[in-house]
C-alpha atoms as a PDB file:
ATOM      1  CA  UNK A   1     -66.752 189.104  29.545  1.00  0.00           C
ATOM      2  CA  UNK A   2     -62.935 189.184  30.603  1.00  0.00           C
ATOM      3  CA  UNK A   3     -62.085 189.756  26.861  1.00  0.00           C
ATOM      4  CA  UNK A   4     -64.485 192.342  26.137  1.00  0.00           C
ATOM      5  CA  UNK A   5     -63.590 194.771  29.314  1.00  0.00           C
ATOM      6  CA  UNK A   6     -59.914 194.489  28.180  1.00  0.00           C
ATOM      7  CA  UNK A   7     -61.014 195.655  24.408  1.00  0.00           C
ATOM      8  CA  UNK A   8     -63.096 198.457  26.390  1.00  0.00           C
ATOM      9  CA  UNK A   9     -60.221 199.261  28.830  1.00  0.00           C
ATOM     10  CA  UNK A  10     -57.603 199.776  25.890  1.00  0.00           C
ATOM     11  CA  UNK A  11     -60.114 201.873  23.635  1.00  0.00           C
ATOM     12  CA  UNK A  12     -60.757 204.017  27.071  1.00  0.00           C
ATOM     13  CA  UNK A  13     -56.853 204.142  27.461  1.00  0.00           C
ATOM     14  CA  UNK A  14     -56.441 205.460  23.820  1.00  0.00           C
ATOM     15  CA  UNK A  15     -59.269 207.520  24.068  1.00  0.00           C
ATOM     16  CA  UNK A  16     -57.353 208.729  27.386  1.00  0.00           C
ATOM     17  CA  UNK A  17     -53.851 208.818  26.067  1.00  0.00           C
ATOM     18  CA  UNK A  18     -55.100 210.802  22.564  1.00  0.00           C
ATOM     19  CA  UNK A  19     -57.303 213.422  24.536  1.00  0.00           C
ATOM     20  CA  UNK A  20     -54.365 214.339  27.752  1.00  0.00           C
ATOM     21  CA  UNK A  21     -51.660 214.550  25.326  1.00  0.00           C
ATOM     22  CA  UNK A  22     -53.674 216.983  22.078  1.00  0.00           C
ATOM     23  CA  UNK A  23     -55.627 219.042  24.740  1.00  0.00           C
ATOM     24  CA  UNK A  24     -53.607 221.790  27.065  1.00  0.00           C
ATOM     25  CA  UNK A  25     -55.203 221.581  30.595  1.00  0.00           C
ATOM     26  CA  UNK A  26     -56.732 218.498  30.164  1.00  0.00           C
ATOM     27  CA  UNK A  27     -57.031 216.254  33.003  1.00  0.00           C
ATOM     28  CA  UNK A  28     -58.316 212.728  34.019  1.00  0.00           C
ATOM     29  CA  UNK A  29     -60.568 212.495  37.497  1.00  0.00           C
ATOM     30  CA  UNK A  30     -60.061 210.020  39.540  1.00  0.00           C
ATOM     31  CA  UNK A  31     -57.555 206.662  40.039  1.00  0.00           C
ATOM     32  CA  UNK A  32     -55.944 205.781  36.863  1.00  0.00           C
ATOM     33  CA  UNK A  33     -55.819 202.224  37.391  1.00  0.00           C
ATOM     34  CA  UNK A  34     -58.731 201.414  40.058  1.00  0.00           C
ATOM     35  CA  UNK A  35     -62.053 201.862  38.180  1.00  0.00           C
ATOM     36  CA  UNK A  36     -64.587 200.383  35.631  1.00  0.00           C
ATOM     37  CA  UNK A  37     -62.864 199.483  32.251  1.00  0.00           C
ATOM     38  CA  UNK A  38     -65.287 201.815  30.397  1.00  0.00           C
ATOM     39  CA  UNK A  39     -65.827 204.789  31.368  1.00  0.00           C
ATOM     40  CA  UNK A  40     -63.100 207.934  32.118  1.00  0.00           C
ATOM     41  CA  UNK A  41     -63.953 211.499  32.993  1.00  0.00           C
ATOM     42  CA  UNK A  42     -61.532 214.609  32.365  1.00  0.00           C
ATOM     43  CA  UNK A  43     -61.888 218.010  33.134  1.00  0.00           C
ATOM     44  CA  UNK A  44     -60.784 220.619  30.471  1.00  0.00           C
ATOM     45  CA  UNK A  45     -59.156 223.668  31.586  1.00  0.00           C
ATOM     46  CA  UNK A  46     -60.849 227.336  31.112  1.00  0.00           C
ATOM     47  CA  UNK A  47     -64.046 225.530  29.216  1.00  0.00           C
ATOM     48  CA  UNK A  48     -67.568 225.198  30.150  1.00  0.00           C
ATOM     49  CA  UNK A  49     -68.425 221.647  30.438  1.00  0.00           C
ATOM     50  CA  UNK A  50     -71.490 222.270  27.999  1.00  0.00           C
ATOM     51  CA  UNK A  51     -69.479 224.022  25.842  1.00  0.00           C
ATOM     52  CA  UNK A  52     -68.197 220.955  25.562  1.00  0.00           C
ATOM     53  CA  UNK A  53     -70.821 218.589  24.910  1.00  0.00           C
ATOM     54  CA  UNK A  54     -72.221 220.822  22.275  1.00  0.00           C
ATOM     55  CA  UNK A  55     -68.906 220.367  19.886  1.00  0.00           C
ATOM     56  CA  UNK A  56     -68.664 216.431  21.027  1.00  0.00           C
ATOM     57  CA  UNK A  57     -72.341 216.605  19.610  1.00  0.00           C
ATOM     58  CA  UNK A  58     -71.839 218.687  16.420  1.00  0.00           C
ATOM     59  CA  UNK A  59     -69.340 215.441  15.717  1.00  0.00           C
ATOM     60  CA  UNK A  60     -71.589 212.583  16.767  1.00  0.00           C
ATOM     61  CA  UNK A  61     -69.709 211.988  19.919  1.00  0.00           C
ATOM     62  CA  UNK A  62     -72.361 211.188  23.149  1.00  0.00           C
ATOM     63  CA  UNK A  63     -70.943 212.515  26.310  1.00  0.00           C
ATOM     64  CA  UNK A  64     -72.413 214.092  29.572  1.00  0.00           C
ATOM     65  CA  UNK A  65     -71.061 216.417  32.018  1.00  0.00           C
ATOM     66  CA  UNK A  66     -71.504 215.020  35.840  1.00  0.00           C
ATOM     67  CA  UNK A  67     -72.180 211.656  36.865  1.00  0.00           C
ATOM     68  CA  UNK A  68     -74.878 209.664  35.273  1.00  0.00           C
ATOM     69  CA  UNK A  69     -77.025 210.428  38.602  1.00  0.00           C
ATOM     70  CA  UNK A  70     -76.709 214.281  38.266  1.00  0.00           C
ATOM     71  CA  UNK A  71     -77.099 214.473  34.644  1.00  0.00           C
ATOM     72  CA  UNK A  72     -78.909 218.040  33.775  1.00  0.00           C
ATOM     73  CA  UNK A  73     -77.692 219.644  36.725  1.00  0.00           C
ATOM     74  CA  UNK A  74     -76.009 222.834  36.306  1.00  0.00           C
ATOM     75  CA  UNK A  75     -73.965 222.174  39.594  1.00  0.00           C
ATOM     76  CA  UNK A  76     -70.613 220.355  39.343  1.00  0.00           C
ATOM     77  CA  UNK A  77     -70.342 216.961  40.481  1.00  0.00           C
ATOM     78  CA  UNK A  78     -70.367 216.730  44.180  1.00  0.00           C
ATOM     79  CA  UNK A  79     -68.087 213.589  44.246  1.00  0.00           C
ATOM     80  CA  UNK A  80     -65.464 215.471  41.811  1.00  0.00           C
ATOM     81  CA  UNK A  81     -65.601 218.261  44.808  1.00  0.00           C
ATOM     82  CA  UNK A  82     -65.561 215.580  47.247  1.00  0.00           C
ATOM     83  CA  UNK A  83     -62.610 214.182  45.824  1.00  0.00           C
ATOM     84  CA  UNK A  84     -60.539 217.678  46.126  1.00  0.00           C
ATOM     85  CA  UNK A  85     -61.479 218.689  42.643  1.00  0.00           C
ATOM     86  CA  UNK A  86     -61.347 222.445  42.042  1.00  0.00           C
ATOM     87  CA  UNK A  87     -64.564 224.250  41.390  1.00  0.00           C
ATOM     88  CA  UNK A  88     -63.538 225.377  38.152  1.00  0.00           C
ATOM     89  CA  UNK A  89     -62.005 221.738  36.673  1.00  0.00           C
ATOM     90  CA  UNK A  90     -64.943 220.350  38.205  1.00  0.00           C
ATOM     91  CA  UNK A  91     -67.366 222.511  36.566  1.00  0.00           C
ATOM     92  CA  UNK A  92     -65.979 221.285  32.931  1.00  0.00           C
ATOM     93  CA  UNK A  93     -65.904 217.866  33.725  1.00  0.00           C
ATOM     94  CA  UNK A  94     -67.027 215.362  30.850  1.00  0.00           C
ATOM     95  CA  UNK A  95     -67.696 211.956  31.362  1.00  0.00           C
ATOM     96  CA  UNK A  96     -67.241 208.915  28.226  1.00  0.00           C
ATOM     97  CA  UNK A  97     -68.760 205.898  28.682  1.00  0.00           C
ATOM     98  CA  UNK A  98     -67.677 203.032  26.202  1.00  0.00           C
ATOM     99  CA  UNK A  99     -69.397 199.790  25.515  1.00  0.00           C
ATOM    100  CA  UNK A 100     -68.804 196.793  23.235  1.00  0.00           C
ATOM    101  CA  UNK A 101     -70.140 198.652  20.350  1.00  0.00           C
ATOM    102  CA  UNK A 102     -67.515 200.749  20.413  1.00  0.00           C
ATOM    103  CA  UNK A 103     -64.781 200.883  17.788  1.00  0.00           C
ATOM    104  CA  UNK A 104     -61.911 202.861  17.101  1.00  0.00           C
ATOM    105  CA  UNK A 105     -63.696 204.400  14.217  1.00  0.00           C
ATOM    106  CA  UNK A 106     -67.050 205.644  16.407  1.00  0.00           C
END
């Protein structure tokens, strides 16, 4: 189990790493270091979270907006506002979950 959360953490980091430095206003939620080894959620800047989803889709990328608990609400996560997470960033949050089927090809 130990080696197969550190191949999920670094595909999450790369994920991380290739999405905050190729998308302008991109930003991760929450502690960088402090969380579970596959899963991160970033907020995009000026775009609707479903907006989102919809192009992830059109490429065979599975995402959701919200927390796994709130997904197909319209509202933004209430932790993410809890957290001091602006309305807005909040609103276009998108979550990726990884698991041990994922490679750096899918």
């Amino acid at each position: 189990m130990v080696e197969e959360n550190e191949k999920i953490r670094t595909l999450r980091d790369k994920l991380e790493q290739g999405i905050l430095a190729t998308c302008k206003g991109a930003l991760l939620n929450g502690d960088p270091a402090r969380r579970l080894p596959n899963t991160t959620n970033i907020s995009f800047e000026f775009i609707e979270g479903e907006g989102i989803l919809l192009l992830l889709n059109e490429h065979g990328i599975c995402a959701s907006s919200g927390s796994a608990c709130t997904t197909g609400s319209l509202e933004p996560s209430h932790v993410l506002r809890a957290m001091g997470v602006q309305y807005t960033r909040a609103h276009s949050a998108t979550r990726f979950s990884l698991s041990r089927y994922t490679t750096e090809a899918k």
